[in-house]
C-alpha atoms as a PDB file:
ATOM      1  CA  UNK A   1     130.036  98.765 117.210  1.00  0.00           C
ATOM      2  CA  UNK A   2     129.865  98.858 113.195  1.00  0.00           C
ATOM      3  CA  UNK A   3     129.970 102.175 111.595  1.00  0.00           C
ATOM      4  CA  UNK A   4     126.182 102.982 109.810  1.00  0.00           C
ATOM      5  CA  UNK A   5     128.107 104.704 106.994  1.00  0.00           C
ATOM      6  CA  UNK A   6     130.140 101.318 106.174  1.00  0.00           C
ATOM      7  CA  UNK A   7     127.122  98.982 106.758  1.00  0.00           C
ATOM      8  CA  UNK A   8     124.208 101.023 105.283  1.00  0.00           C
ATOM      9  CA  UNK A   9     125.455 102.909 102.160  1.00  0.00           C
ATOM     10  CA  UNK A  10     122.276 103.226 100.567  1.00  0.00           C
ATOM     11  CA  UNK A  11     120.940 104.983 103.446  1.00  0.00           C
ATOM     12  CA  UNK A  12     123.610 107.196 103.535  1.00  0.00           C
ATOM     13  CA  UNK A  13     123.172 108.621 100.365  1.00  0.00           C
ATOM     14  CA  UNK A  14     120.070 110.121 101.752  1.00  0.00           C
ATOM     15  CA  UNK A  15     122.022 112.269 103.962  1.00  0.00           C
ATOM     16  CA  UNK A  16     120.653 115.921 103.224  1.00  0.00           C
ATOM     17  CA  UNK A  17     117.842 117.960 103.121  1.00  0.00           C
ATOM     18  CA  UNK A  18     114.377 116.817 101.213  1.00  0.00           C
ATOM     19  CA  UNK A  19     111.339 118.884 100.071  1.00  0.00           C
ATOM     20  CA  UNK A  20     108.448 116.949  98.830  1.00  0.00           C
ATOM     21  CA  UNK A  21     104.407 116.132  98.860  1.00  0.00           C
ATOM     22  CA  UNK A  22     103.055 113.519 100.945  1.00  0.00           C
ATOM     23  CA  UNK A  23      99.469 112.474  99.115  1.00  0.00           C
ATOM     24  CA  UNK A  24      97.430 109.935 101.424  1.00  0.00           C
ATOM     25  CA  UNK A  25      94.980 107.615  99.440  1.00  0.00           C
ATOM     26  CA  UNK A  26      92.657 104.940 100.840  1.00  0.00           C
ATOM     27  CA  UNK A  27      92.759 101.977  99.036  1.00  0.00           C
ATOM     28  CA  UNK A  28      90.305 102.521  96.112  1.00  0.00           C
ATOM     29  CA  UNK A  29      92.855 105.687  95.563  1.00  0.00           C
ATOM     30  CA  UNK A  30      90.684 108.156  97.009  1.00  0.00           C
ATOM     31  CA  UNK A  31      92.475 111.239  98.067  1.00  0.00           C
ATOM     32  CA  UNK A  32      92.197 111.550 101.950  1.00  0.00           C
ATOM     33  CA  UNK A  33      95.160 113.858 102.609  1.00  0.00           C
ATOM     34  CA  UNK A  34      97.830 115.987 101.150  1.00  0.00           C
ATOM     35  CA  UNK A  35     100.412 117.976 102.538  1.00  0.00           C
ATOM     36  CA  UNK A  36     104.330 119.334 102.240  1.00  0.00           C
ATOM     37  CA  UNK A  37     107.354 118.019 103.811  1.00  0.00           C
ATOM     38  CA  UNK A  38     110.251 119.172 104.663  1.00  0.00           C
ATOM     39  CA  UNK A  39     112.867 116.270 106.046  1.00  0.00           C
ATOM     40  CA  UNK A  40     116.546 116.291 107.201  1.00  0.00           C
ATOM     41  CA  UNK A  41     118.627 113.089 107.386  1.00  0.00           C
ATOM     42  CA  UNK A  42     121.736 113.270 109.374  1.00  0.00           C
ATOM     43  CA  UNK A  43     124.605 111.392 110.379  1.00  0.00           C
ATOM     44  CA  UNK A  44     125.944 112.901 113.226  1.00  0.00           C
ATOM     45  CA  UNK A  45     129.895 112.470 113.963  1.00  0.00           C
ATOM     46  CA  UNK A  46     129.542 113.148 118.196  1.00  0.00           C
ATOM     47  CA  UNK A  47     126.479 112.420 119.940  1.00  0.00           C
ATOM     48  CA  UNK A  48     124.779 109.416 121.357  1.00  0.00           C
ATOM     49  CA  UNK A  49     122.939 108.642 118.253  1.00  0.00           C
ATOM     50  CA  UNK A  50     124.460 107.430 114.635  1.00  0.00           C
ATOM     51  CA  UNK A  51     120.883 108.590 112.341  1.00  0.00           C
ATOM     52  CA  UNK A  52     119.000 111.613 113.328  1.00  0.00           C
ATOM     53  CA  UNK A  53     116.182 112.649 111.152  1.00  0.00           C
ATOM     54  CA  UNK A  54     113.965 115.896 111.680  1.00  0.00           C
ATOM     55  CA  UNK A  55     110.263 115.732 109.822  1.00  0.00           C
ATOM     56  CA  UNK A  56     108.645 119.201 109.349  1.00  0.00           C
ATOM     57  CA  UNK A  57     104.964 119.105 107.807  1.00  0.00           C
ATOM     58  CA  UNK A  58     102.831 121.870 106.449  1.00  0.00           C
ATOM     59  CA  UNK A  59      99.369 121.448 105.519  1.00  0.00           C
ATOM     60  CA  UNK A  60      97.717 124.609 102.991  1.00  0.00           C
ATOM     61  CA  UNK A  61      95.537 125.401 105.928  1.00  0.00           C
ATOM     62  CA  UNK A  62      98.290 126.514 108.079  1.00  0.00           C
ATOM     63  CA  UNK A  63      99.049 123.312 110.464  1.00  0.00           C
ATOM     64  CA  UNK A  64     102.364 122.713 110.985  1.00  0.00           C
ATOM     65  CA  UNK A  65     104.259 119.411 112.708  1.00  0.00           C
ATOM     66  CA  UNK A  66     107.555 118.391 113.344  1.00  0.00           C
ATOM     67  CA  UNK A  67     109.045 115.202 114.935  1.00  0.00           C
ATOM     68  CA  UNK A  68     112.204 113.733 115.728  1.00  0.00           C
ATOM     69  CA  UNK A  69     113.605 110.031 114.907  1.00  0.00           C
ATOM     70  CA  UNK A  70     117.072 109.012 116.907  1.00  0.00           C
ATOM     71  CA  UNK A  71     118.006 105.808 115.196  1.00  0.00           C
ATOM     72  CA  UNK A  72     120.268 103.235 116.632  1.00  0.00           C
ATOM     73  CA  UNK A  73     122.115 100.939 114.378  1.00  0.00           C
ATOM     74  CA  UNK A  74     123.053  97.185 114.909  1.00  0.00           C
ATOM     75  CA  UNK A  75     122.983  94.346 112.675  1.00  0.00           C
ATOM     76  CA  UNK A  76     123.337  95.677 109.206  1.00  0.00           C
ATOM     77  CA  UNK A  77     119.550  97.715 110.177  1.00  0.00           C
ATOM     78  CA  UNK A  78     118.980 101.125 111.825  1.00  0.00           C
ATOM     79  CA  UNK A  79     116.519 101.155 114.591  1.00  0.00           C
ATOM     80  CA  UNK A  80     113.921 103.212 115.909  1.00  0.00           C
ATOM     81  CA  UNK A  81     112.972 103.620 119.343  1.00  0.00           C
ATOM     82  CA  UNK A  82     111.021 106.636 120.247  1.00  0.00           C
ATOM     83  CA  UNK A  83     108.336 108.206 122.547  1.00  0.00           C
ATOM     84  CA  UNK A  84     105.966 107.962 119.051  1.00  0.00           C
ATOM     85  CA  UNK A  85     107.532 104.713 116.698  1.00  0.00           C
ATOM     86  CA  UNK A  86     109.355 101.728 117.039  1.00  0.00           C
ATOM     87  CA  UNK A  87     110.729  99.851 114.046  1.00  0.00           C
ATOM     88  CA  UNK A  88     113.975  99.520 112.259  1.00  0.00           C
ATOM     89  CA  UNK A  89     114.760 100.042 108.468  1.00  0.00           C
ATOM     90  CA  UNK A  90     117.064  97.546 106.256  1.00  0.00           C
ATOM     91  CA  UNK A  91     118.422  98.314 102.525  1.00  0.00           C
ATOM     92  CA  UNK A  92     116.870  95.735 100.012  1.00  0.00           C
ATOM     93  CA  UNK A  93     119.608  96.441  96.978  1.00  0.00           C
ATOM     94  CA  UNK A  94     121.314  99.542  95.795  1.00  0.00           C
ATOM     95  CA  UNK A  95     118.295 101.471  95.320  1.00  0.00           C
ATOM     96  CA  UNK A  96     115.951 100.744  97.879  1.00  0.00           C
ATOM     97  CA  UNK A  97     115.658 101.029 101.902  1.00  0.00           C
ATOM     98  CA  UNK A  98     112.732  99.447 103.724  1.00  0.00           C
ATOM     99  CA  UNK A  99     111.085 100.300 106.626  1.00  0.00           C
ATOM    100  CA  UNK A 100     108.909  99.010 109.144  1.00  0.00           C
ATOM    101  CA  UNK A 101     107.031 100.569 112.050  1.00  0.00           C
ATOM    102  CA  UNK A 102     104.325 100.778 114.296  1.00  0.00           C
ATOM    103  CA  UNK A 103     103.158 103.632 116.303  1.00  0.00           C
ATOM    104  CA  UNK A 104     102.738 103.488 120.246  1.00  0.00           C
ATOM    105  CA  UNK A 105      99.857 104.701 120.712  1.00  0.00           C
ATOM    106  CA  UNK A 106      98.465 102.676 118.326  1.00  0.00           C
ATOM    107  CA  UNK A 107      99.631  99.097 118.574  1.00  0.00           C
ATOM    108  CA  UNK A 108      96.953  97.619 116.227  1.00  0.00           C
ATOM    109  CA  UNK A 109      98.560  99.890 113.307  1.00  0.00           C
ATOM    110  CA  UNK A 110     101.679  99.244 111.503  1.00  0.00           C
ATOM    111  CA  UNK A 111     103.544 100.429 108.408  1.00  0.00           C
ATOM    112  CA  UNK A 112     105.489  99.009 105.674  1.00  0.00           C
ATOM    113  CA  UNK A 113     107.735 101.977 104.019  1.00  0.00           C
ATOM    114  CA  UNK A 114     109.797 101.803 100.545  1.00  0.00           C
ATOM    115  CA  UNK A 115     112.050 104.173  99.899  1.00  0.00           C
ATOM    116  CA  UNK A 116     114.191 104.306  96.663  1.00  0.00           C
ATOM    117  CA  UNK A 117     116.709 107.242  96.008  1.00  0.00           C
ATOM    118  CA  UNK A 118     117.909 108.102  92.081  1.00  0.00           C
ATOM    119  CA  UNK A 119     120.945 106.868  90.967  1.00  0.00           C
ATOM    120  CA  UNK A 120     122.113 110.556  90.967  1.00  0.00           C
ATOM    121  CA  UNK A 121     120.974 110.618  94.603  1.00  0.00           C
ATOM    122  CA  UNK A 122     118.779 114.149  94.286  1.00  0.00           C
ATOM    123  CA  UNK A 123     114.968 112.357  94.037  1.00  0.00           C
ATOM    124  CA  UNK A 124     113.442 109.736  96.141  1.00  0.00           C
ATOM    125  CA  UNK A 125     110.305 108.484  95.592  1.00  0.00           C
ATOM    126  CA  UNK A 126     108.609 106.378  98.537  1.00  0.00           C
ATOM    127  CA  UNK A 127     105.051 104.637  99.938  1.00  0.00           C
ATOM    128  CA  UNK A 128     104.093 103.815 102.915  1.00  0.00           C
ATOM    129  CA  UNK A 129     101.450 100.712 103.021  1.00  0.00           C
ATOM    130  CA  UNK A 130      99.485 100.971 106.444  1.00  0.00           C
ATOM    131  CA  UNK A 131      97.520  97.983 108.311  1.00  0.00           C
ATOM    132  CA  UNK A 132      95.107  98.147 110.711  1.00  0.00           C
ATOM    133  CA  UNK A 133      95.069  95.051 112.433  1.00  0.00           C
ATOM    134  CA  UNK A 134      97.169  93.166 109.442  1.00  0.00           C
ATOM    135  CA  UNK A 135      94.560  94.708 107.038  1.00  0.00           C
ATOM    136  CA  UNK A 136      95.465  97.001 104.809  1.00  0.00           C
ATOM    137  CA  UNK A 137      93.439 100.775 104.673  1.00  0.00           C
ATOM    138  CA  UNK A 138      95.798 103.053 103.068  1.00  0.00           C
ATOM    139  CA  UNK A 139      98.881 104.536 101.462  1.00  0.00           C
ATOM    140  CA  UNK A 140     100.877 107.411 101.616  1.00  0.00           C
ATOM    141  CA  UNK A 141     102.560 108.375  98.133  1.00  0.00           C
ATOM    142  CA  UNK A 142     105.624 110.510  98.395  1.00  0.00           C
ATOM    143  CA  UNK A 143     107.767 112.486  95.830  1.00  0.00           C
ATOM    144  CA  UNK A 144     111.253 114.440  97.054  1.00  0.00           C
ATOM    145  CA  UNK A 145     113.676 116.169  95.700  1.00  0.00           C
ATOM    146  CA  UNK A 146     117.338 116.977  97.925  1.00  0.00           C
ATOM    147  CA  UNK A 147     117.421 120.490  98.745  1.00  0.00           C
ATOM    148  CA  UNK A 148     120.938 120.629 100.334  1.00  0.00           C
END
């Protein structure tokens, strides 16, 4: 098997802790939805996966989630296979990791992610571009900053 850290070296510089906003828009740029995020991107050494990433959200109101994403890696792309996503992400240049998804409970959805990291690795900016039966309806805009 080929080492994720070798093969995907633009992921791994998102290894760390992120704090950021997630703003949802529909696609006039309407704001539907804003909350905080909290997300940790691992590489662990032992285990069964290679990519582990914990998502904490917090909304001003209170509500809290948190999910975990086990990724898989083969062919130069890490791959998700969960209880809530399946998709795999693939780096683009030296900047920039895409990544695409659907959600199963919703097969009709799917989700196009960018994700570029700073050239001093401490800020990411990223969107998400979500289809509803290949039709656009909105976007997630998201600004980070590494924590740890």
């Amino acid at each position: 098997m080929s080492n994720i850290r070798e093969g995907m070296p633009v992921l791994v510089r998102h290894e760390g802790d992120w704090v950021g906003t997630y703003t949802v828009v529909d696609t006039a740029g309407k704001i539907l939805d804003s909350y905080e995020s909290h997300l940790t991107c691992q590489f662990p050494e032992n285990g069964p996966h290679p990519y582990y990433q914990i998502n904490r959200y917090k909304w001003s109101g209170g509500k809290q989630e948190e999910y975990e994403f086990p990724g898989s890696y083969k062919d130069n792309k890490l791959w998700f296979d969960t209880d809530r996503i399946d998709g795999k992400a693939w780096e683009a240049d030296d900047s920039i990791v895409i990544l695409q998804f659907s959600y199963k409970t919703n097969p009709e959805m799917s989700l196009y992610e960018m994700i570029y990291i700073s050239p001093d690795n401490n800020n990411r900016a990223r969107t998400w571009h979500w289809f509803k039966n290949n039709k656009i309806f909105q976007r997630t805009l998201i600004q980070e900053e590494r924590v740890r």
